[in-house]
Protein backbone atom coordinates (compact mmCIF):
# COMPACT_ATOMS: atom_id res chain seq x y z
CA UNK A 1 0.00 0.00 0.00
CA UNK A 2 1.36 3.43 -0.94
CA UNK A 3 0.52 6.34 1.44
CA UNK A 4 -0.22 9.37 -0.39
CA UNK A 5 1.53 11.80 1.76
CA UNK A 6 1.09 15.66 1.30
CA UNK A 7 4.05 18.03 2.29
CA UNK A 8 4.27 19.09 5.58
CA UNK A 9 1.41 16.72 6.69
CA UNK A 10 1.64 14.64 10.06
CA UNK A 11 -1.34 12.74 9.77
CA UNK A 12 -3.55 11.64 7.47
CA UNK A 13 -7.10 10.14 7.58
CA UNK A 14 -7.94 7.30 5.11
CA UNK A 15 -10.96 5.74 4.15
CA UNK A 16 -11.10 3.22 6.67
CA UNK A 17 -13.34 4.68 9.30
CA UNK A 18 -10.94 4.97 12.41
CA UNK A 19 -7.34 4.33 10.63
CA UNK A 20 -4.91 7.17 10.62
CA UNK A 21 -1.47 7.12 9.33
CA UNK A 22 0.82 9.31 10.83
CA UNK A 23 4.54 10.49 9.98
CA UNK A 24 6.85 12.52 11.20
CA UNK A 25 10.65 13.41 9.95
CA UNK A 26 11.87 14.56 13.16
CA UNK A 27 11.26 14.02 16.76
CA UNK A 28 8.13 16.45 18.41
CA UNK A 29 7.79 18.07 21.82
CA UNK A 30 5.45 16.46 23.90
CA UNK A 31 2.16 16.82 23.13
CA UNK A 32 -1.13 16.24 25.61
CA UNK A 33 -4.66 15.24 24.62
CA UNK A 34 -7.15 12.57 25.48
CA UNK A 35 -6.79 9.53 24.16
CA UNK A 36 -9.84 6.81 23.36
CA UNK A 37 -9.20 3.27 22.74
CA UNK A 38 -6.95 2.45 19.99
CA UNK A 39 -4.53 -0.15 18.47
CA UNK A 40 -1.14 1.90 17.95
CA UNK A 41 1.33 0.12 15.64
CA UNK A 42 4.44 1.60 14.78
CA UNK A 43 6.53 0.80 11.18
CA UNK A 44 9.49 2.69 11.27
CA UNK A 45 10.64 5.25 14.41
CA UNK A 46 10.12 5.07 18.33
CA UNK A 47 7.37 7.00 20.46
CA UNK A 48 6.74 7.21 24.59
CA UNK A 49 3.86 7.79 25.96
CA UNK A 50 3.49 9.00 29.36
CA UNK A 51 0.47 8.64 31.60
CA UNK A 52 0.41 10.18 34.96
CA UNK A 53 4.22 9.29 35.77
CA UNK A 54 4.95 6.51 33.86
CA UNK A 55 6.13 5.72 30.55
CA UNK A 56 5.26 3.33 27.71
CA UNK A 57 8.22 3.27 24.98
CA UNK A 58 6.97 1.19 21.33
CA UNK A 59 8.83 0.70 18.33
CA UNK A 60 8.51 -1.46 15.26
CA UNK A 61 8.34 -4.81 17.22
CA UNK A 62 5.45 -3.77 19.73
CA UNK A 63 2.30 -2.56 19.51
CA UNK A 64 -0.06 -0.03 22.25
CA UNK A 65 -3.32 -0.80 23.11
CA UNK A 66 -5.56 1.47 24.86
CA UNK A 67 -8.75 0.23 26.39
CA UNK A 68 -9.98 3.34 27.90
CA UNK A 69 -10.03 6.71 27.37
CA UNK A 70 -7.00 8.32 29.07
CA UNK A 71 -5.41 12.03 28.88
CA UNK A 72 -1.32 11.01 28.26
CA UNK A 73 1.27 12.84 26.42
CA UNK A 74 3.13 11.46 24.06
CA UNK A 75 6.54 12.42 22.18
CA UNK A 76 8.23 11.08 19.05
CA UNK A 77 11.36 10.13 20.66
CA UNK A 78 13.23 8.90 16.67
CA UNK A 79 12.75 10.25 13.58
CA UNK A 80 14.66 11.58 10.37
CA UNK A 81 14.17 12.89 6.87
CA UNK A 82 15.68 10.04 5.97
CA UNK A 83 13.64 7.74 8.22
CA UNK A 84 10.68 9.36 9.27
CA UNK A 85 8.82 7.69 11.51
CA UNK A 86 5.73 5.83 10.09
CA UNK A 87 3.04 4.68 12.71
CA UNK A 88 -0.96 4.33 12.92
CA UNK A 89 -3.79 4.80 15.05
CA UNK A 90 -6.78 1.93 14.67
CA UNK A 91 -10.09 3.75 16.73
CA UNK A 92 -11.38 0.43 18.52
CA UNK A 93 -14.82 -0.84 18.62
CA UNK A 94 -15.43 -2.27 21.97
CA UNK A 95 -18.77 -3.24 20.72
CA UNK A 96 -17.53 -5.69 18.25
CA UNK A 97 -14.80 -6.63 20.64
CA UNK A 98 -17.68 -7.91 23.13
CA UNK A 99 -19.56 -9.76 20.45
CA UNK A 100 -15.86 -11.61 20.06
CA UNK A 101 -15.72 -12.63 23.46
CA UNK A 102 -18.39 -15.29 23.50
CA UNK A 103 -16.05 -17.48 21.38
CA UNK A 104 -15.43 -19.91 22.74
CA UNK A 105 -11.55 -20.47 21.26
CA UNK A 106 -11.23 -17.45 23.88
CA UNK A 107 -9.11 -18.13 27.19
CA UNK A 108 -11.24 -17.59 29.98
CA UNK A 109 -11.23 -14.14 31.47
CA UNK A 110 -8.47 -13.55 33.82
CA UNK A 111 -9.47 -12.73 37.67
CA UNK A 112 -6.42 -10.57 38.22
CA UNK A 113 -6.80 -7.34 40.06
CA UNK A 114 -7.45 -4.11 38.21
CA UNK A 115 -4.47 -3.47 35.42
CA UNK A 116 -3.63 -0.09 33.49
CA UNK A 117 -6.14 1.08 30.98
CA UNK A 118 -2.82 0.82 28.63
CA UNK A 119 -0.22 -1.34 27.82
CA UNK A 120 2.50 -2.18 25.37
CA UNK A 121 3.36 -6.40 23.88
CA UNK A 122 5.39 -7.67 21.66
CA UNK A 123 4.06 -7.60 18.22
CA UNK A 124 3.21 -10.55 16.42
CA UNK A 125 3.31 -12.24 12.89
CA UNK A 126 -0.68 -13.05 13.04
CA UNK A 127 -1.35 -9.64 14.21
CA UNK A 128 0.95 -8.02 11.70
CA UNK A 129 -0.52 -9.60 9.11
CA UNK A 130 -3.95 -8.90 9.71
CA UNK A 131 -2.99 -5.18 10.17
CA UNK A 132 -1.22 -5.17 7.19
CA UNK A 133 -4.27 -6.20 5.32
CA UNK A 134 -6.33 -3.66 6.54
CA UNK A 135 -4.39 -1.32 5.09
CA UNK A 136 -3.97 -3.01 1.69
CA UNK A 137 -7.63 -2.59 1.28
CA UNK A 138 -7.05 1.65 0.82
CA UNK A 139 -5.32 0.12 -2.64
CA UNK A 140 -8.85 -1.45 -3.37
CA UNK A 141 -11.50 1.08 -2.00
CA UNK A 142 -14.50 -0.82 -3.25
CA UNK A 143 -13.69 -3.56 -1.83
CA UNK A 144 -13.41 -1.67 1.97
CA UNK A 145 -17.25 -2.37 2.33
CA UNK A 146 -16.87 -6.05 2.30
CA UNK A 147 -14.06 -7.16 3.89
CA UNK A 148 -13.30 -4.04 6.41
CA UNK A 149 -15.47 -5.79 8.86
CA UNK A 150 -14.14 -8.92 8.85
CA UNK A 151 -10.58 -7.95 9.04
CA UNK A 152 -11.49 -6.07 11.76
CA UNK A 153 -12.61 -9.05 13.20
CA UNK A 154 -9.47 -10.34 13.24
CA UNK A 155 -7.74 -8.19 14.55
CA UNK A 156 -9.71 -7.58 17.58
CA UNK A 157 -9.69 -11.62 17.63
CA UNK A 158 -5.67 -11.68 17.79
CA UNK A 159 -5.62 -8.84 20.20
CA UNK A 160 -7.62 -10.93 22.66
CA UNK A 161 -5.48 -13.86 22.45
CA UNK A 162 -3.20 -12.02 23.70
CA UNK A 163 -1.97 -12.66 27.46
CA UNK A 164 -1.67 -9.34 28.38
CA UNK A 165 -3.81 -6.89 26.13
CA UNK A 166 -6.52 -9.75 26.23
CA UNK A 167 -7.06 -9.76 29.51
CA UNK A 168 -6.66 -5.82 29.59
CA UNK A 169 -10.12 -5.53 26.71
CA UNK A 170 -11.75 -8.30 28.54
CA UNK A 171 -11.77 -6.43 31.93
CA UNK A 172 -13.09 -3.07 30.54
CA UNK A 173 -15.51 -4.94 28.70
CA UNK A 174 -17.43 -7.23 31.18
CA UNK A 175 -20.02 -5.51 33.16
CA UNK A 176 -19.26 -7.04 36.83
CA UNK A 177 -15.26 -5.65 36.45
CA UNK A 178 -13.39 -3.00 37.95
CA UNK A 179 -12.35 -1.67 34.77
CA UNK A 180 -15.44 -1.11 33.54
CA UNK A 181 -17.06 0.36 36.73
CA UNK A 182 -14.08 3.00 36.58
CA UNK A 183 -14.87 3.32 32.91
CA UNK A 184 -18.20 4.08 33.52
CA UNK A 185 -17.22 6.64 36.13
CA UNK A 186 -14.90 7.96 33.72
CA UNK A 187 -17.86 8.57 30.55
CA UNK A 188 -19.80 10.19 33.60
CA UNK A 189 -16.77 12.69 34.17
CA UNK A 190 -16.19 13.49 30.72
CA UNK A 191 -19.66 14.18 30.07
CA UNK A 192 -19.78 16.75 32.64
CA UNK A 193 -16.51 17.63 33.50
CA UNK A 194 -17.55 21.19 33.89
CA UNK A 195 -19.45 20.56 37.22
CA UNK A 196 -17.54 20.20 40.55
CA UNK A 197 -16.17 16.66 41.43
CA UNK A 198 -17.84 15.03 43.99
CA UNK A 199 -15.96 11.24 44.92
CA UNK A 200 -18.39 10.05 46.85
CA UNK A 201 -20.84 10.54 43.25
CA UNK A 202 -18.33 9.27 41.35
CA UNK A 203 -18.11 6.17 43.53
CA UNK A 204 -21.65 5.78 43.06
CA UNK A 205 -22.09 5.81 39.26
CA UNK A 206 -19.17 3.53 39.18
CA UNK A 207 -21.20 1.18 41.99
CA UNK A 208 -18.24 1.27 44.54
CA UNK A 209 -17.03 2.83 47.61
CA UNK A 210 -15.61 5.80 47.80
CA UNK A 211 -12.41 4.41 48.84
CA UNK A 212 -12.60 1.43 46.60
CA UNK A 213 -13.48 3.65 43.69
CA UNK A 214 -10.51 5.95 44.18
CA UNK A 215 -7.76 3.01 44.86
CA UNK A 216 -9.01 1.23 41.34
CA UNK A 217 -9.35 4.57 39.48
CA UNK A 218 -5.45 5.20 39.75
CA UNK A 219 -4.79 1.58 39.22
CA UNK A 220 -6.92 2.32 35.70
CA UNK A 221 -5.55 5.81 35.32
CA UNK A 222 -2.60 6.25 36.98
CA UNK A 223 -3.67 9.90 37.98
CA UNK A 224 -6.54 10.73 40.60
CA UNK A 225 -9.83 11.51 40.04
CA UNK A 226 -8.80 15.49 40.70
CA UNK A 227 -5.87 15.22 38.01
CA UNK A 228 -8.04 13.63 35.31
CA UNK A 229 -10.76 15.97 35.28
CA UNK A 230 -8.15 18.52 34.90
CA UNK A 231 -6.90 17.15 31.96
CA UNK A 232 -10.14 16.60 30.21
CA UNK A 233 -11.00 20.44 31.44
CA UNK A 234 -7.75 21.83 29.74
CA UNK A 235 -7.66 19.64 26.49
CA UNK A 236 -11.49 20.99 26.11
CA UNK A 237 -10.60 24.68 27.01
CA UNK A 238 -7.75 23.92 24.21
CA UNK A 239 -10.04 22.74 21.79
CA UNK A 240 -12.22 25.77 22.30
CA UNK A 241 -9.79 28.44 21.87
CA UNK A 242 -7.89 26.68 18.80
CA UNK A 243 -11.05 25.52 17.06
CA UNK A 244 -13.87 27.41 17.82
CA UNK A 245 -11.56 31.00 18.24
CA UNK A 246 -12.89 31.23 22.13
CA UNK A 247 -11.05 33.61 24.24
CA UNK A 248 -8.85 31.79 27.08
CA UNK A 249 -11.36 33.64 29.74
CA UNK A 250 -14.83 32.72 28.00
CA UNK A 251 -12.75 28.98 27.57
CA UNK A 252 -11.27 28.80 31.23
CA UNK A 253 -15.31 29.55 32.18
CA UNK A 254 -17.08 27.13 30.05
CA UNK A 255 -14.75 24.14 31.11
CA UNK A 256 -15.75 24.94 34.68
CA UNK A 257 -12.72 27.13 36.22
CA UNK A 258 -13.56 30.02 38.36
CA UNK A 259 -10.62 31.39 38.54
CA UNK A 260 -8.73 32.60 35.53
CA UNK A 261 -5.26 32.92 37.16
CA UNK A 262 -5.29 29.09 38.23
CA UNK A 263 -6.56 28.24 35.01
CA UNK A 264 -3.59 30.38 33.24
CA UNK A 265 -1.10 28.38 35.57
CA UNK A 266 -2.62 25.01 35.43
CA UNK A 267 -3.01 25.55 31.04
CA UNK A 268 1.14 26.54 31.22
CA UNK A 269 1.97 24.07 33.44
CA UNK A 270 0.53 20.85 30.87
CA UNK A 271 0.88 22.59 27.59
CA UNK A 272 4.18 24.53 28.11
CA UNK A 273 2.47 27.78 27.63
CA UNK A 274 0.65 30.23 28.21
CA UNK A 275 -3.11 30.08 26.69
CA UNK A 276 -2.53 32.68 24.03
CA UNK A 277 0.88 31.58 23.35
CA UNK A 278 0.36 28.07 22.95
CA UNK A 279 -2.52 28.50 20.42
CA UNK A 280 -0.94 30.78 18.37
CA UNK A 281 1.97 28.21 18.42
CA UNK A 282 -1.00 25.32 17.21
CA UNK A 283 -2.17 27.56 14.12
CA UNK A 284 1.13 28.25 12.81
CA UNK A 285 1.83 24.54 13.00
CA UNK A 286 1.83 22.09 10.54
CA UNK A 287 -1.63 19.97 10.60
């Protein structure tokens, strides 16, 4: 498959609902946003990822795999003109995943406590393949419709075999879990992330205690409660300024600060700069 690159372009969307290819010729600051579910794969390069304090380095021979939604930063850490690096982004459909589950080929779902909402493994030949397929279909655009699905499929199916990002999609996904009682709580806090955080509310929505809920939201997350809805409040005041040409006041309001001088320092202290500067910085960029 040959990407059709335009100059100066980091990322490109393809026809494949949910694929992006992304490339890079030199290494990039660190950059914060939230971050859904996704298969990363990488083909050329290296990248970290940092959530809360730790780090998750990938390269050609591993793969990422999200299973909730999580504010990280991440950083191209190799990358040349020569050899840029070459990676993509597969959105994933924890829907189709759950359908996949009652195979019965399927190891049974682990019993192990709470694990990170991320994780990097080894990448394999099966999974490789499959991915690779996937992306020979943009060659063959008709034929995206038919087999899309079932490569998909696939991949979802290899991803579960796997001992440690199969056990990681199979605890978000089944009801009774941890993960997905913090994952719950977590689609409650994005949705109104603009209203003061209450734990003990949280806790409830999520079906827990409040001490419960806040051990097995860091085990998730990494980060507390507090520090995520920060991030999702910031990345959103972001998003309003760069792409909807809000003022960092009106922004710092609507995301639910009341304050904007701890908004101002809170904005510098993730993105580097200050509101103004950093968005100026964002339109004179590269897309």
């Amino acid at each position: 498959m040959i990407a059709k690159w335009t100059e100066g372009k980091h990322r490109t969307e393809t026809a494949i609902p949910g694929l992006v290819l992304h490339r890079w010729s030199s290494p990039t600051e660190p950059s914060s946003y939230m971050f859904a579910p996704h298969l990363c794969l990488i083909a050329q390069g290296v990248k970290r990822i940092l959530l809360g304090d730790e780090a998750y380095v990938y390269d050609a021979q591993t793969f990422v795999v999200s299973s909730v939604e999580l504010p990280i930063v991440s950083h191209i850490l190799e990358a040349t003109p020569e050899k840029p690096y070459l990676g993509l982004t597969l959105e994933l459909d924890l829907k189709e995943i759950s359908r996949l589950m009652l195979h019965s080929s399927l190891p049974p779902a682990s019993s192990s406590p709470t694990d990170r909402g991320i994780g990097v493994s080894k990448l394999t030949p099966p999974l490789l393949n499959a991915v690779e397929r996937l992306l020979a279909l943009l060659d063959t655009p008709e034929e995206i419709p038919v087999f899309q699905r079932l490569v998909e499929q696939e991949i979802y199916y290899r991803l579960l075999m796997d001992e440690g990002q199969g056990t990681r999609l199979r605890q978000i996904i089944m009801a009774e879990s941890r993960s997905n009682q913090i994952a719950r709580a977590i689609d409650w806090m994005k949705q109104h992330f603009d209203q003061p955080l209450h734990i003990s509310e949280l806790a409830k929505h999520a079906g827990m205690s409040p001490s419960g809920f806040h051990q097995h939201f860091r085990a998730l997350t990494a980060i507390s409660p507090l520090q995520f809805q920060k991030r999702i409040r910031l990345n959103e005041a972001r998003r309003l300024m760069l792409l909807e040409n809000m003022d960092a006041g009106n922004a710092a309001f609507r995301v639910g600060y009341e304050s904007p001088t701890q908004f101002n320092r809170e904005y510098k202290r993730m993105f580097g700069n200050p509101p103004r500067t950093d968005i100026k910085m964002l339109q004179s960029a590269p897309v």
